[in-house]
C-alpha atoms as a PDB file:
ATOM      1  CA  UNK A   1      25.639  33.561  -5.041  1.00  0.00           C
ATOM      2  CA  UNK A   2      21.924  32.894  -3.802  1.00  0.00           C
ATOM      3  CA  UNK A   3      21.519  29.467  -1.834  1.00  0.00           C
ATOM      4  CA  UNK A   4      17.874  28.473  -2.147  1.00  0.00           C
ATOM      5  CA  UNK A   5      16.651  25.693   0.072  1.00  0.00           C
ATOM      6  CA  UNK A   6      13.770  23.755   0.224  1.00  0.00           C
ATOM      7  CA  UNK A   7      13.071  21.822   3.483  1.00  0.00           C
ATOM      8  CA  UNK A   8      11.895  18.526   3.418  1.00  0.00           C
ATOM      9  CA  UNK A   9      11.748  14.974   5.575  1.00  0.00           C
ATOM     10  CA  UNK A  10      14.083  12.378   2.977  1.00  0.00           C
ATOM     11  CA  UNK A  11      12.249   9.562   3.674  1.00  0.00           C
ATOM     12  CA  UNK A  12       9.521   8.211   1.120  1.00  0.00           C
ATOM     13  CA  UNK A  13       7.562   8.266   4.132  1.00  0.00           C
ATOM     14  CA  UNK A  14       6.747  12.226   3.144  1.00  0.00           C
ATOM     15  CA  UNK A  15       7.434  12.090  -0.414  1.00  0.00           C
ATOM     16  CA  UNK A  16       4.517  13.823  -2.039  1.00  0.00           C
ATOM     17  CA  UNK A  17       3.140  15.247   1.227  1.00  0.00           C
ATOM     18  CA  UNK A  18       3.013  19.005   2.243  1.00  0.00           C
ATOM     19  CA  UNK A  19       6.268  18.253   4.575  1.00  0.00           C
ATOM     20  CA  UNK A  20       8.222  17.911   1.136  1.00  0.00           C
ATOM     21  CA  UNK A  21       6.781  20.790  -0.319  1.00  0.00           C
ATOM     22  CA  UNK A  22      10.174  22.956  -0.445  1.00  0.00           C
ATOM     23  CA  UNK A  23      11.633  19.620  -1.725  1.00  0.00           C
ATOM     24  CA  UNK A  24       9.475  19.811  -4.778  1.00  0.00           C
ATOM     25  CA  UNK A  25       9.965  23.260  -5.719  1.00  0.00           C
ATOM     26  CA  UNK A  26      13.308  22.686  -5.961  1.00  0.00           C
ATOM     27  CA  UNK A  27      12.968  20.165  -7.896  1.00  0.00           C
ATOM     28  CA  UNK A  28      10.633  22.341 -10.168  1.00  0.00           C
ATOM     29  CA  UNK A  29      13.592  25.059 -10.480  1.00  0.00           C
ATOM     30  CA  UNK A  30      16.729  22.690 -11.052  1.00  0.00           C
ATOM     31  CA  UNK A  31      14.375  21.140 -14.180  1.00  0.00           C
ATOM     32  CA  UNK A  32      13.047  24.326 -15.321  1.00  0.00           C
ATOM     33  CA  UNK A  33      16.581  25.989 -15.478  1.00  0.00           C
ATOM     34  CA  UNK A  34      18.961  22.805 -15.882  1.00  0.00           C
ATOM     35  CA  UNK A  35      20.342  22.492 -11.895  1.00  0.00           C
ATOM     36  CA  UNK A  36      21.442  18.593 -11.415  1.00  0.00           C
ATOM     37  CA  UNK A  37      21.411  18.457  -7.941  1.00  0.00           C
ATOM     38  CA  UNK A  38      24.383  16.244  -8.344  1.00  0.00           C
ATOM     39  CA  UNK A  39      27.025  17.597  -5.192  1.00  0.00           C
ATOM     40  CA  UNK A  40      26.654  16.519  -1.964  1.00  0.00           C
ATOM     41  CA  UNK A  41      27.877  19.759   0.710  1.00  0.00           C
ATOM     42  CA  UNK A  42      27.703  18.226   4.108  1.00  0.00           C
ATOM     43  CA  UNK A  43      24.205  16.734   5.266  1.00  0.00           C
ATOM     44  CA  UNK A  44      22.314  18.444   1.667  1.00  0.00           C
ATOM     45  CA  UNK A  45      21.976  17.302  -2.135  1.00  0.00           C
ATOM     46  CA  UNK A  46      22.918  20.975  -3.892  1.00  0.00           C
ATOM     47  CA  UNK A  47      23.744  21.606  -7.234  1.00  0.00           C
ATOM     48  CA  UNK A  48      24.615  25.222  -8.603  1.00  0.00           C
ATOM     49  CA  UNK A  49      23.658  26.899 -11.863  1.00  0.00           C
ATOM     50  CA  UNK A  50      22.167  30.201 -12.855  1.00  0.00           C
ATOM     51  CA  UNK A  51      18.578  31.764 -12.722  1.00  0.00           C
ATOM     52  CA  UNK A  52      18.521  35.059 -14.944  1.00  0.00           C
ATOM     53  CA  UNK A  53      21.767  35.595 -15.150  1.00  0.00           C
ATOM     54  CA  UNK A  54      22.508  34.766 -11.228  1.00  0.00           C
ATOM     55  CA  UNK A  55      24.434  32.299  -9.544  1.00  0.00           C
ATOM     56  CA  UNK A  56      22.406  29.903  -7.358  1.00  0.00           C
ATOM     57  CA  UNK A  57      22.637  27.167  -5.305  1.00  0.00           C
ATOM     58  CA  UNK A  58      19.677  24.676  -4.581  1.00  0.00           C
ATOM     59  CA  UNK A  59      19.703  22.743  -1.720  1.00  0.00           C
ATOM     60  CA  UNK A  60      17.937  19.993  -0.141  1.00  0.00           C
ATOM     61  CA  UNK A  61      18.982  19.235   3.348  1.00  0.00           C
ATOM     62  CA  UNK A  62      18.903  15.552   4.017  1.00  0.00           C
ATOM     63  CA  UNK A  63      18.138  16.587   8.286  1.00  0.00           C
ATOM     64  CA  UNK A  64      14.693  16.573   9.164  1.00  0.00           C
ATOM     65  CA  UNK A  65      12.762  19.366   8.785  1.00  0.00           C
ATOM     66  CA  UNK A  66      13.563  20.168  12.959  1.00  0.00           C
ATOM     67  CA  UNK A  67      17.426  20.135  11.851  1.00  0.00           C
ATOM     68  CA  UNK A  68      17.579  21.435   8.836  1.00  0.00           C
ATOM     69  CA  UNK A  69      19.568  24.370   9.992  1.00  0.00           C
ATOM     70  CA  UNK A  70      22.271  22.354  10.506  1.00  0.00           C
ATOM     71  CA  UNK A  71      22.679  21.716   7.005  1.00  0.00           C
ATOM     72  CA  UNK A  72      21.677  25.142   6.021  1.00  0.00           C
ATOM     73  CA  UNK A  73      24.313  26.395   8.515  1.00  0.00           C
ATOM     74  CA  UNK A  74      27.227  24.393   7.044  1.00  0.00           C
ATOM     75  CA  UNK A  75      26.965  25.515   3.579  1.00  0.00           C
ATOM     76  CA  UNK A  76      26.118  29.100   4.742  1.00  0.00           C
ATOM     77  CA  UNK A  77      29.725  28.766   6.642  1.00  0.00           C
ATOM     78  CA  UNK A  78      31.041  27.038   3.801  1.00  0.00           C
ATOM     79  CA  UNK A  79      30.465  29.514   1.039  1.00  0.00           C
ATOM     80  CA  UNK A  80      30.499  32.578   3.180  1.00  0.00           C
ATOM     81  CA  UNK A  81      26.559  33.308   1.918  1.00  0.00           C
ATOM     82  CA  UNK A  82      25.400  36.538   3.509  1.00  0.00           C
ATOM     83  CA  UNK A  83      21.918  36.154   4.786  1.00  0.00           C
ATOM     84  CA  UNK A  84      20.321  38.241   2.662  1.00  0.00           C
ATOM     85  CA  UNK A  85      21.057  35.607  -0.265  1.00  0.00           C
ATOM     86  CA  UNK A  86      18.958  33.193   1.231  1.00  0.00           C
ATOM     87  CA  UNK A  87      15.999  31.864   0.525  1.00  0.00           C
ATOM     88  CA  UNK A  88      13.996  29.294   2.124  1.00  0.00           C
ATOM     89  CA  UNK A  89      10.855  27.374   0.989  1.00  0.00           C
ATOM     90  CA  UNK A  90       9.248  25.936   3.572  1.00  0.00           C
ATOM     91  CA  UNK A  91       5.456  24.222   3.773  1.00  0.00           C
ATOM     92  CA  UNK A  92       3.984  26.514   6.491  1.00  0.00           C
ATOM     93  CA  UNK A  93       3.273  30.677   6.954  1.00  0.00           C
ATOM     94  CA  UNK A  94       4.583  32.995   8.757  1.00  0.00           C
ATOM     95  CA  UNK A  95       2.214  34.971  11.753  1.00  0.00           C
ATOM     96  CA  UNK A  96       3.446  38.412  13.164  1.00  0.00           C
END
């Protein structure tokens, strides 16, 4: 199973604001491909489904964006998700 996860702030404080941009792409894949985020898996709203044929997870950690590998942690532990089968949207770029 893939666990994508979008990071975020969940206050409307951020809401439509570049913070909550991995927020709103996952809210752009659970409507294009049916994912309620309906399940609550520690300190994240998830909900599971399938993207071309594969099982995914979508998760929105409900941590700040300086925690939100806490959340991303417990449902890596949870569901034994190797590393490689995670994807994270966040709103900034990465520098060598």
């Amino acid at each position: 199973m893939y666990l994508i996860v979008g990071l975020g702030n969940p206050t409307a404080k951020y809401e439509k604001t570049r913070h909550n941009a991995g927020f709103d792409v996952i809210d752009a894949i659970a409507d294009k491909y049916g994912i309620e985020l309906n399940l609550r898996k520690g300190k994240a709203f998830c909900g599971t489904g399938y993207i071309e044929g594969q099982k995914v997870m979508l998760a929105k950690p409900q941590t700040y964006m300086n925690l939100s590998g806490e959340s991303v942690r417990e449902i890596v532990s949870y569901y034994d998700i190797d590393l490689e089968d995670l994807i994270v949207i966040y709103d900034d770029f990465d520098l060598e």
